[in-house]
PDB file of N, CA and C in Angstrom:
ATOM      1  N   UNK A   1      33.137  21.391  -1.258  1.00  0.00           N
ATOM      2  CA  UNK A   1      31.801  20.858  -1.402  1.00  0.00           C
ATOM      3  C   UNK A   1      31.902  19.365  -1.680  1.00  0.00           C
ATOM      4  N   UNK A   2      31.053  18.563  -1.180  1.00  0.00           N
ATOM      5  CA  UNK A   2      30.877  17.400  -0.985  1.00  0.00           C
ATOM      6  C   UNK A   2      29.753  16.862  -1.369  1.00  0.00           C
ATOM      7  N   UNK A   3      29.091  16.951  -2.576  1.00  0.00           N
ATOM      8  CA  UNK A   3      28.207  16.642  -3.139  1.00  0.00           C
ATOM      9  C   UNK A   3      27.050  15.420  -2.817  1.00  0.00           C
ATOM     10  N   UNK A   4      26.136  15.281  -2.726  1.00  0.00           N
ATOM     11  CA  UNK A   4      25.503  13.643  -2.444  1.00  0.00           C
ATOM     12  C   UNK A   4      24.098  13.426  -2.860  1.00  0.00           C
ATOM     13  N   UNK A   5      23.638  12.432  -3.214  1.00  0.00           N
ATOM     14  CA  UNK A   5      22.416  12.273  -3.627  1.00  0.00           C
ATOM     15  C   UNK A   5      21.684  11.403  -2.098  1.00  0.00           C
ATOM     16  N   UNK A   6      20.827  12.708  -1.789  1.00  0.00           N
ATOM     17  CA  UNK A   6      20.009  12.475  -0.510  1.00  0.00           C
ATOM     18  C   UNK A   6      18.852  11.039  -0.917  1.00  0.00           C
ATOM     19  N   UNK A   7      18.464  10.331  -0.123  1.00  0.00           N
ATOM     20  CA  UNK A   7      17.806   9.303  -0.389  1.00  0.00           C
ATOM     21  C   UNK A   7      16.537   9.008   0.457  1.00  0.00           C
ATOM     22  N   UNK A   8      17.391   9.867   1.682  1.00  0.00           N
ATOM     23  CA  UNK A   8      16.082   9.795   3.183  1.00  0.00           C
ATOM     24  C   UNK A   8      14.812  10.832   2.596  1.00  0.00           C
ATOM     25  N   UNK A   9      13.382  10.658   3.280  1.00  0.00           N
ATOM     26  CA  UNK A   9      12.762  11.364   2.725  1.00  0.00           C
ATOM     27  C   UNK A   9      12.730  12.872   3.751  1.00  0.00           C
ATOM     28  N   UNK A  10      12.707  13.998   2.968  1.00  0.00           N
ATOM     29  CA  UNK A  10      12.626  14.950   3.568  1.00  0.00           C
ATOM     30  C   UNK A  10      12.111  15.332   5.150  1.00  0.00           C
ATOM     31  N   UNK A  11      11.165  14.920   5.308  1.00  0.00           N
ATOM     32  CA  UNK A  11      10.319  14.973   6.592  1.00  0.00           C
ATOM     33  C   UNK A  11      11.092  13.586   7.859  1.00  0.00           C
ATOM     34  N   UNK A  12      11.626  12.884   7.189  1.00  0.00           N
ATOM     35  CA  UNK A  12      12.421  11.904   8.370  1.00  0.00           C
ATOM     36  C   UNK A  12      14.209  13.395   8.693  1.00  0.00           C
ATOM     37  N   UNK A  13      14.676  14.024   7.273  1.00  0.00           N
ATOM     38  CA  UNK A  13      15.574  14.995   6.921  1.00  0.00           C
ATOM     39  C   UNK A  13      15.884  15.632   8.226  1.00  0.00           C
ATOM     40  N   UNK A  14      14.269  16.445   8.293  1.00  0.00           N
ATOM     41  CA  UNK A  14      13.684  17.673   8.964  1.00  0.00           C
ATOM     42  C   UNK A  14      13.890  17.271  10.262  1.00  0.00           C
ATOM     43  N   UNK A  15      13.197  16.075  10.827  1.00  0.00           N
ATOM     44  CA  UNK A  15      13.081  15.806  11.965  1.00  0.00           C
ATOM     45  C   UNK A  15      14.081  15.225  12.383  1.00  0.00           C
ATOM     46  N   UNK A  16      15.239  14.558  11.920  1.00  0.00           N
ATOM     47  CA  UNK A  16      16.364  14.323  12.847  1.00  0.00           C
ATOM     48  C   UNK A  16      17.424  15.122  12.341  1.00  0.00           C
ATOM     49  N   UNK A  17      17.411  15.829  11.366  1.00  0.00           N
ATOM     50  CA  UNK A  17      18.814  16.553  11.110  1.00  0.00           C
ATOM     51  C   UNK A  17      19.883  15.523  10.433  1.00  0.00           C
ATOM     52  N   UNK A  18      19.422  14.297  10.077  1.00  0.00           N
ATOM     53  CA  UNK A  18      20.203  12.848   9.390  1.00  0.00           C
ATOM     54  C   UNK A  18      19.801  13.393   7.822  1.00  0.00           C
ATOM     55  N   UNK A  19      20.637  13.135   6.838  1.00  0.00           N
ATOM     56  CA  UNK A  19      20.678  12.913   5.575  1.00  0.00           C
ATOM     57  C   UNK A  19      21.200  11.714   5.510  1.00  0.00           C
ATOM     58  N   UNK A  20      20.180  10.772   4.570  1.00  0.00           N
ATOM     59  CA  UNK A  20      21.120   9.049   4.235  1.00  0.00           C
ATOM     60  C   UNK A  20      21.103   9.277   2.579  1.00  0.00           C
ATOM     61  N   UNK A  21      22.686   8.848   1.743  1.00  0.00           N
ATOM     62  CA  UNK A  21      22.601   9.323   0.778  1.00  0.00           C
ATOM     63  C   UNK A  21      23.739   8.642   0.520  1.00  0.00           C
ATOM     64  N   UNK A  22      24.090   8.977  -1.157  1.00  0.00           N
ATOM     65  CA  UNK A  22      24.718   8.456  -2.025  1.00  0.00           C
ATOM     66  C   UNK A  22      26.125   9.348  -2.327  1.00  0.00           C
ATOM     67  N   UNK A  23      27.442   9.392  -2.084  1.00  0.00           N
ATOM     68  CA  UNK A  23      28.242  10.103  -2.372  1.00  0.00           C
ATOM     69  C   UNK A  23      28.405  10.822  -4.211  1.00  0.00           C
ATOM     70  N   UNK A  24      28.603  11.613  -4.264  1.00  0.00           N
ATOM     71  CA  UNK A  24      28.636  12.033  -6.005  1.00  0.00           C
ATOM     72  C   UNK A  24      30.298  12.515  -5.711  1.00  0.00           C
ATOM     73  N   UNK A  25      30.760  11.832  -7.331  1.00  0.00           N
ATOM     74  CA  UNK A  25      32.208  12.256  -7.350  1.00  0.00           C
ATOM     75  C   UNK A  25      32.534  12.762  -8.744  1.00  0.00           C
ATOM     76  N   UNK A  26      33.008  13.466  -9.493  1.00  0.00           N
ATOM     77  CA  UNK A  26      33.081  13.831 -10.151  1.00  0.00           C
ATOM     78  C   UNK A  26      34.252  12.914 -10.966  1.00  0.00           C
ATOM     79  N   UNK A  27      35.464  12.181 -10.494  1.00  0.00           N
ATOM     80  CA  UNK A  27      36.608  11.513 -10.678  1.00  0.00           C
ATOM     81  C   UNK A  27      36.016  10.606 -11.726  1.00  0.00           C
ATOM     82  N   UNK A  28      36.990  10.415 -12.982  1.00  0.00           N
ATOM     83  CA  UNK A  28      36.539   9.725 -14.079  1.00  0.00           C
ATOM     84  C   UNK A  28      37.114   8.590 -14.109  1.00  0.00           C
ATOM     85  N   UNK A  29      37.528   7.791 -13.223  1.00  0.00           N
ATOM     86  CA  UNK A  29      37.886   6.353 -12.987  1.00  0.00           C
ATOM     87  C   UNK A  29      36.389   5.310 -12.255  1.00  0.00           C
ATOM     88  N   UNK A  30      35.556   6.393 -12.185  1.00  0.00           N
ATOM     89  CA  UNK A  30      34.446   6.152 -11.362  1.00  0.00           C
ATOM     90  C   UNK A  30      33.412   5.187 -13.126  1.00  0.00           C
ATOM     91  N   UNK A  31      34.059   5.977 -13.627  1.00  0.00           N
ATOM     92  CA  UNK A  31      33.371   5.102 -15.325  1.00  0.00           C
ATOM     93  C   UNK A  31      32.909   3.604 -15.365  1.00  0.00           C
ATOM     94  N   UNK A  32      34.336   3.247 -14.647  1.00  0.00           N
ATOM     95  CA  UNK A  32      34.153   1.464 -14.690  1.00  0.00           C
ATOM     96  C   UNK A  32      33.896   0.880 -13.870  1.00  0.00           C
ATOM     97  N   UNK A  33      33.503   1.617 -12.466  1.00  0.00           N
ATOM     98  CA  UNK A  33      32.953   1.300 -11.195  1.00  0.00           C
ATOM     99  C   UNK A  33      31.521   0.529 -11.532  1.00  0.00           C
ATOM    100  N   UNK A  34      31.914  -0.480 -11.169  1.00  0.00           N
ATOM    101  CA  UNK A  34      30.114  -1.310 -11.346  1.00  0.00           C
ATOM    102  C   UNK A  34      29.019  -0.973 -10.733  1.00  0.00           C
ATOM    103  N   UNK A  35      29.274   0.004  -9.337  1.00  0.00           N
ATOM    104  CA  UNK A  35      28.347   0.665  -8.368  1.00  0.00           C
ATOM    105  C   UNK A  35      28.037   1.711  -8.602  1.00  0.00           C
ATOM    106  N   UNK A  36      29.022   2.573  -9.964  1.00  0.00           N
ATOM    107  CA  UNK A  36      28.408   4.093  -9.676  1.00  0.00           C
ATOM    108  C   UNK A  36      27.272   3.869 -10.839  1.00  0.00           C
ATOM    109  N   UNK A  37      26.689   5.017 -11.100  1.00  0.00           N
ATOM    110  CA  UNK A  37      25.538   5.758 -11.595  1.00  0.00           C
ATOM    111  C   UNK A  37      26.358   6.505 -12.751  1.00  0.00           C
ATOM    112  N   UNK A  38      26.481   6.870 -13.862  1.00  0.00           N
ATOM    113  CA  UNK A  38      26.653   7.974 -14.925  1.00  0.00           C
ATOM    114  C   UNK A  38      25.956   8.963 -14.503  1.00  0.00           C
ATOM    115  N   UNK A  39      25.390  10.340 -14.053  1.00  0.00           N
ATOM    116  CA  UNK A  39      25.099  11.204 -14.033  1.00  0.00           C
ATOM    117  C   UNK A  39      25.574  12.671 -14.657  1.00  0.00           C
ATOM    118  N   UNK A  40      26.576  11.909 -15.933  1.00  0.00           N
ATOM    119  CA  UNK A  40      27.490  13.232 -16.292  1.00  0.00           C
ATOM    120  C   UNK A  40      26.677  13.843 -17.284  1.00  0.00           C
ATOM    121  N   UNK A  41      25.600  13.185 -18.037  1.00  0.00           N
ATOM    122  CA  UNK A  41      24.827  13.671 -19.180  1.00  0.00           C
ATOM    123  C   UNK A  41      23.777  14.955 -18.375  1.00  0.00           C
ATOM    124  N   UNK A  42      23.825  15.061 -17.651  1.00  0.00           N
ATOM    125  CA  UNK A  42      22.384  15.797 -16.991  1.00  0.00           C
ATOM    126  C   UNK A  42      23.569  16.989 -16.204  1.00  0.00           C
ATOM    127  N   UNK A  43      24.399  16.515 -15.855  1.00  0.00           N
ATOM    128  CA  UNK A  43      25.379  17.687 -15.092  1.00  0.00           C
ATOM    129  C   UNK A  43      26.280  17.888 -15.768  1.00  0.00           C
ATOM    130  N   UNK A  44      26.357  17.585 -16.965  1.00  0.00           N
ATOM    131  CA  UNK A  44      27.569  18.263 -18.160  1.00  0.00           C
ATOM    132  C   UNK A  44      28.552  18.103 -17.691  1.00  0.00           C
ATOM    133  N   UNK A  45      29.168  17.477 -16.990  1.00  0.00           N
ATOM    134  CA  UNK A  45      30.420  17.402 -16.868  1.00  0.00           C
ATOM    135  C   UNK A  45      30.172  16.064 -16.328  1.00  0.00           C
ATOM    136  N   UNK A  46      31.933  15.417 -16.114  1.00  0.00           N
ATOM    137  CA  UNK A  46      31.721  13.899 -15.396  1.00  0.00           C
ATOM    138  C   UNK A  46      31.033  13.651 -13.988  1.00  0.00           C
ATOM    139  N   UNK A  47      30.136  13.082 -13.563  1.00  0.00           N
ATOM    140  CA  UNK A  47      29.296  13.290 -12.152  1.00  0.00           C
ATOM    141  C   UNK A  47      29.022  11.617 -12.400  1.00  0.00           C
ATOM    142  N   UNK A  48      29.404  11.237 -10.911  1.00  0.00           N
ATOM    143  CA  UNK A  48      29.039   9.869 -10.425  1.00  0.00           C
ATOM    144  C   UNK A  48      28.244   9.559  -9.585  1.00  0.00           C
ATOM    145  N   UNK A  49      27.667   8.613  -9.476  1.00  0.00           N
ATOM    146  CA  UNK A  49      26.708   8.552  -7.618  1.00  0.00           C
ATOM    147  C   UNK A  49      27.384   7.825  -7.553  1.00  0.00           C
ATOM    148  N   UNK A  50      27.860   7.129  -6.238  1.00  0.00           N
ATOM    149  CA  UNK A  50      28.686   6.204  -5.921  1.00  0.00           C
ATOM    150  C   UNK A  50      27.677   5.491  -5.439  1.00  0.00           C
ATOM    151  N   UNK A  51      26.957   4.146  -5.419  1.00  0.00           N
ATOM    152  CA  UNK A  51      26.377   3.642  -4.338  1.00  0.00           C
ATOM    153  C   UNK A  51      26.409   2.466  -3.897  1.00  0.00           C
ATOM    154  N   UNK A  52      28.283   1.916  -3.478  1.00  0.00           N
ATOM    155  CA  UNK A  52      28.001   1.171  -2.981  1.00  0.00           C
ATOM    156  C   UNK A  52      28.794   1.876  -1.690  1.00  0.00           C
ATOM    157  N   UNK A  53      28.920   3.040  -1.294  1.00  0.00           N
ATOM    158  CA  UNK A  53      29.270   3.793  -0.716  1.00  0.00           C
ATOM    159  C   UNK A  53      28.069   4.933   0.365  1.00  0.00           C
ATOM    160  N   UNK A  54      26.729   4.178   0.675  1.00  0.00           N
ATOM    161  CA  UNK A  54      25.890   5.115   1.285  1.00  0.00           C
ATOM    162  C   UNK A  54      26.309   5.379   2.849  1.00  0.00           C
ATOM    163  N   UNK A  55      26.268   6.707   2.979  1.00  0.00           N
ATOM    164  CA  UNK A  55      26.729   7.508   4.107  1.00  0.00           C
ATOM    165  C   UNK A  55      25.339   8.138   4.584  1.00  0.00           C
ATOM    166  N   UNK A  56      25.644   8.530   6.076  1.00  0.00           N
ATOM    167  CA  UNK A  56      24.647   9.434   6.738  1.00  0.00           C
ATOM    168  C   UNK A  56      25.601  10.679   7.828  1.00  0.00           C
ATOM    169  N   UNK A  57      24.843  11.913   7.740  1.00  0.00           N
ATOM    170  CA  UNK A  57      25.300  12.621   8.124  1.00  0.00           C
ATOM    171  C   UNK A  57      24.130  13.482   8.496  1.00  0.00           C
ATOM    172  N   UNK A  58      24.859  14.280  10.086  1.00  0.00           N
ATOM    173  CA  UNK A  58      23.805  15.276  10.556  1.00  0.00           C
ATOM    174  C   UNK A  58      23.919  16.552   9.442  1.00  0.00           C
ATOM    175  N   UNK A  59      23.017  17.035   8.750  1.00  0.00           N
ATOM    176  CA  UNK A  59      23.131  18.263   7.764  1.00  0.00           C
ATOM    177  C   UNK A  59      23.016  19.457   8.611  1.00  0.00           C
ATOM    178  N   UNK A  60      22.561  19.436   9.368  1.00  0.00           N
ATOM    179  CA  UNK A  60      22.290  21.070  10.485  1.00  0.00           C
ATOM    180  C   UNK A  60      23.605  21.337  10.813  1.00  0.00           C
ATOM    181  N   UNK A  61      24.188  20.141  11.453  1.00  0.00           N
ATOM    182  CA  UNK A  61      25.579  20.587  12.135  1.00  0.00           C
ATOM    183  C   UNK A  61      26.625  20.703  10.941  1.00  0.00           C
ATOM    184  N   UNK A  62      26.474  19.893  10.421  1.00  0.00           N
ATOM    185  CA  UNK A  62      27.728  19.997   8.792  1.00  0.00           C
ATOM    186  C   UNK A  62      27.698  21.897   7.984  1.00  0.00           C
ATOM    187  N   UNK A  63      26.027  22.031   8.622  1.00  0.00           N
ATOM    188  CA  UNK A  63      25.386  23.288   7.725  1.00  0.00           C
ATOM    189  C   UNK A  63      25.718  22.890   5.696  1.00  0.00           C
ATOM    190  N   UNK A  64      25.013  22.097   5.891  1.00  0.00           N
ATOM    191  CA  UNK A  64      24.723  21.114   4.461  1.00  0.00           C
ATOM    192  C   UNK A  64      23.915  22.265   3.866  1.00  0.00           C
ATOM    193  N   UNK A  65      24.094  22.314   2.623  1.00  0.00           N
ATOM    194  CA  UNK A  65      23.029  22.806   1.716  1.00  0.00           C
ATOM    195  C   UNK A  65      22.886  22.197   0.474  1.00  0.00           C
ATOM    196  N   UNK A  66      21.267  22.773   0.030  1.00  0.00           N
ATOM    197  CA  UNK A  66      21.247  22.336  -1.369  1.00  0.00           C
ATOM    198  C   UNK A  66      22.197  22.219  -2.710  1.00  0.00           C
ATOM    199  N   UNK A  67      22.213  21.189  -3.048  1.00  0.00           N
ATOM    200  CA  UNK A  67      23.488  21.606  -4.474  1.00  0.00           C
ATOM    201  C   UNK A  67      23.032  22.399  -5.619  1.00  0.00           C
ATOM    202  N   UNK A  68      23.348  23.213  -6.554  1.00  0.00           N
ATOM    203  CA  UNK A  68      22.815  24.124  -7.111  1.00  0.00           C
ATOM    204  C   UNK A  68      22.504  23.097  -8.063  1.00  0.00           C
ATOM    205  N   UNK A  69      22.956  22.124  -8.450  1.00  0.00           N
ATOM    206  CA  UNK A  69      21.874  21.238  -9.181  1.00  0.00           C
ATOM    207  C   UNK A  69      20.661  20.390  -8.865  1.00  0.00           C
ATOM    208  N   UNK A  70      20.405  20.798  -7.182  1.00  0.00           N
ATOM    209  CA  UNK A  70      19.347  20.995  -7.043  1.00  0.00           C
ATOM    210  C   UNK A  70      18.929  19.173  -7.084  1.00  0.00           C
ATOM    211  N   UNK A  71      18.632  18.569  -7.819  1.00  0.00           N
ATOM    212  CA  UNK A  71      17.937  17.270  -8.560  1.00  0.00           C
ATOM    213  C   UNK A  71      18.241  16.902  -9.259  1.00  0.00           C
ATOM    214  N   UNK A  72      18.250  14.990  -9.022  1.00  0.00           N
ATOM    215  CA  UNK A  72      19.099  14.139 -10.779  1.00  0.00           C
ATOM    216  C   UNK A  72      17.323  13.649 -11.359  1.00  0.00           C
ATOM    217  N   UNK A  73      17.699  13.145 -12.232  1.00  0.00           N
ATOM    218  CA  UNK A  73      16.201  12.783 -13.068  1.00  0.00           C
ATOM    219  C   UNK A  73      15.961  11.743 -12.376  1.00  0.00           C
ATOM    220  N   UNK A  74      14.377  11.832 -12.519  1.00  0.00           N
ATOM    221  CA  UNK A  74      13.769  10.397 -12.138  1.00  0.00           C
ATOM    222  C   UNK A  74      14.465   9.111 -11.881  1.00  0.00           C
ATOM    223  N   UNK A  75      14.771   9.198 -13.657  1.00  0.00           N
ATOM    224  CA  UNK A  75      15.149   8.006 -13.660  1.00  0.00           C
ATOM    225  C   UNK A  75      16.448   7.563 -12.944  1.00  0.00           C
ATOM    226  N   UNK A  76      17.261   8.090 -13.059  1.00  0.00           N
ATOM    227  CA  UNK A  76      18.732   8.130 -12.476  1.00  0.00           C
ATOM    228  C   UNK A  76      18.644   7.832 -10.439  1.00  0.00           C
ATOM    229  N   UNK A  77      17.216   8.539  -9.834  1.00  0.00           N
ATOM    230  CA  UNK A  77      16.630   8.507  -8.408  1.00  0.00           C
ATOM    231  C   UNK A  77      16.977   7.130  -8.682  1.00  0.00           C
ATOM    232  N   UNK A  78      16.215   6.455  -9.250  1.00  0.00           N
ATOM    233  CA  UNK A  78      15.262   4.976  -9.157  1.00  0.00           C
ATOM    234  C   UNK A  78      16.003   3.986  -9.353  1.00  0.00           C
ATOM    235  N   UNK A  79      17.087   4.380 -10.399  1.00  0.00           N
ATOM    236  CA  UNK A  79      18.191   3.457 -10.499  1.00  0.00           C
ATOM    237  C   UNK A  79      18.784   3.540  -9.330  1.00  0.00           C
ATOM    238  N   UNK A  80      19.456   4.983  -8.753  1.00  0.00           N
ATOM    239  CA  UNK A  80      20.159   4.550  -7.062  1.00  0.00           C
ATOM    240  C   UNK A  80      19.261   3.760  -6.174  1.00  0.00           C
ATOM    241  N   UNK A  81      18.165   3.701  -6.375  1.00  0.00           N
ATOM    242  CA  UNK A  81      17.179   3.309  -5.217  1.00  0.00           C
ATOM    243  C   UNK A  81      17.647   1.794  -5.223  1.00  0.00           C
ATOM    244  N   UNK A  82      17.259   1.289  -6.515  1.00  0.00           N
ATOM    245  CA  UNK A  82      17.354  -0.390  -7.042  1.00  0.00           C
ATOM    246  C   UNK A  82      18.946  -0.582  -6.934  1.00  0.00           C
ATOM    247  N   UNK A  83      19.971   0.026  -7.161  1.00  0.00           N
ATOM    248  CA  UNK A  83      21.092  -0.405  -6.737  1.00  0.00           C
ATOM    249  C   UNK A  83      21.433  -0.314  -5.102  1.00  0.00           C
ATOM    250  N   UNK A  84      20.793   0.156  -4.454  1.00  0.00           N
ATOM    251  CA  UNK A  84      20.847   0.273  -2.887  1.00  0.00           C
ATOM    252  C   UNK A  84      19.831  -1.276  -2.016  1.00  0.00           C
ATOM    253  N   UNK A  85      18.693  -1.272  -2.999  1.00  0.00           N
ATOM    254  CA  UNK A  85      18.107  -2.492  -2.587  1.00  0.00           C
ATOM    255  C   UNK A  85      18.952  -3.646  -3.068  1.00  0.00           C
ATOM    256  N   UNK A  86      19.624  -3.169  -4.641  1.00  0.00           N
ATOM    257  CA  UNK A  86      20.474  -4.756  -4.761  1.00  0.00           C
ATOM    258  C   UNK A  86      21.392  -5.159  -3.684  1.00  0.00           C
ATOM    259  N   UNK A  87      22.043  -3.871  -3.301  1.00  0.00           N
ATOM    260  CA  UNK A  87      23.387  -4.110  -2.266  1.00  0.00           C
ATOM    261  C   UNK A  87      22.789  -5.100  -1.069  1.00  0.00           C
ATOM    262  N   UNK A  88      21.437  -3.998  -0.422  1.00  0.00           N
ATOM    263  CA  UNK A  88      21.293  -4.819   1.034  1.00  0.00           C
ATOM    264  C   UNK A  88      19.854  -5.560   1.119  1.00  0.00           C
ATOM    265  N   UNK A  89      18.906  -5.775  -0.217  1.00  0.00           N
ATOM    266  CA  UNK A  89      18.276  -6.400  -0.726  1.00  0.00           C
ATOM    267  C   UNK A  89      16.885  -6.194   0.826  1.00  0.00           C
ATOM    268  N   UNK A  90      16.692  -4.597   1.010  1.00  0.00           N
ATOM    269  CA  UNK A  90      15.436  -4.055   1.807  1.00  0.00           C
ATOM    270  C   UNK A  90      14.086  -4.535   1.299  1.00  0.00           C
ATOM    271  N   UNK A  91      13.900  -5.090  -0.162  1.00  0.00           N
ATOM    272  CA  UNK A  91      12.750  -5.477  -0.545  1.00  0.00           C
ATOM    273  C   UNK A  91      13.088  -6.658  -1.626  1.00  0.00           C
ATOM    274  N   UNK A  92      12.052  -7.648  -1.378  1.00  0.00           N
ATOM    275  CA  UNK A  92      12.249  -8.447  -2.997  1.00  0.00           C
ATOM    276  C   UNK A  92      11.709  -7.875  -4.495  1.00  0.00           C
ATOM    277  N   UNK A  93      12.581  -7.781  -5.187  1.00  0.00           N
ATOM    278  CA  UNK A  93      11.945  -6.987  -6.383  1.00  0.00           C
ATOM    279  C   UNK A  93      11.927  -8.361  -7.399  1.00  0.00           C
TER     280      UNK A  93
END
């Protein structure tokens, strides 16, 4: 399993079979990574988003599924969002 925090919105998902998203790694060297995300408080164990690392992939053909965690918090979304605009700066904030 290959974990990832999806970013595309569902209905763009649906209609091309593309997921654009954030890799999650569990590896605890990921701590001092200036790009990842902490996500280990909410998934009890060590969990990273990586994002200076965004990937896309067809999910139909991969046969991708939901992760049983399902969803990171709000807040944790919003932070990948704003670190994805810092990288390629899609909006002025």
């Amino acid at each position: 399993m290959h974990p990832m925090l999806v970013l595309s919105p569902k209905a763009f998902n649906d209609k091309t079979s593309i997921v654009i998203g954030f890799p999650m790694s569990t590896a605890a060297y990921n701590a001092t990574n200036p790009f990842a995300i902490d996500n280990s408080k909410a998934a009890k164990q060590p969990s990273f988003i990586i994002c200076n690392q965004p990937k896309s992939f067809d999910w139909r053909q991969r046969g991708a599924t939901q992760h049983p965690w399902k969803r990171v918090s709000d807040a944790v979304f919003q932070a990948a969002r704003l670190e994805l605009n810092d990288i390629i700066e899609l909006v002025n904030t």
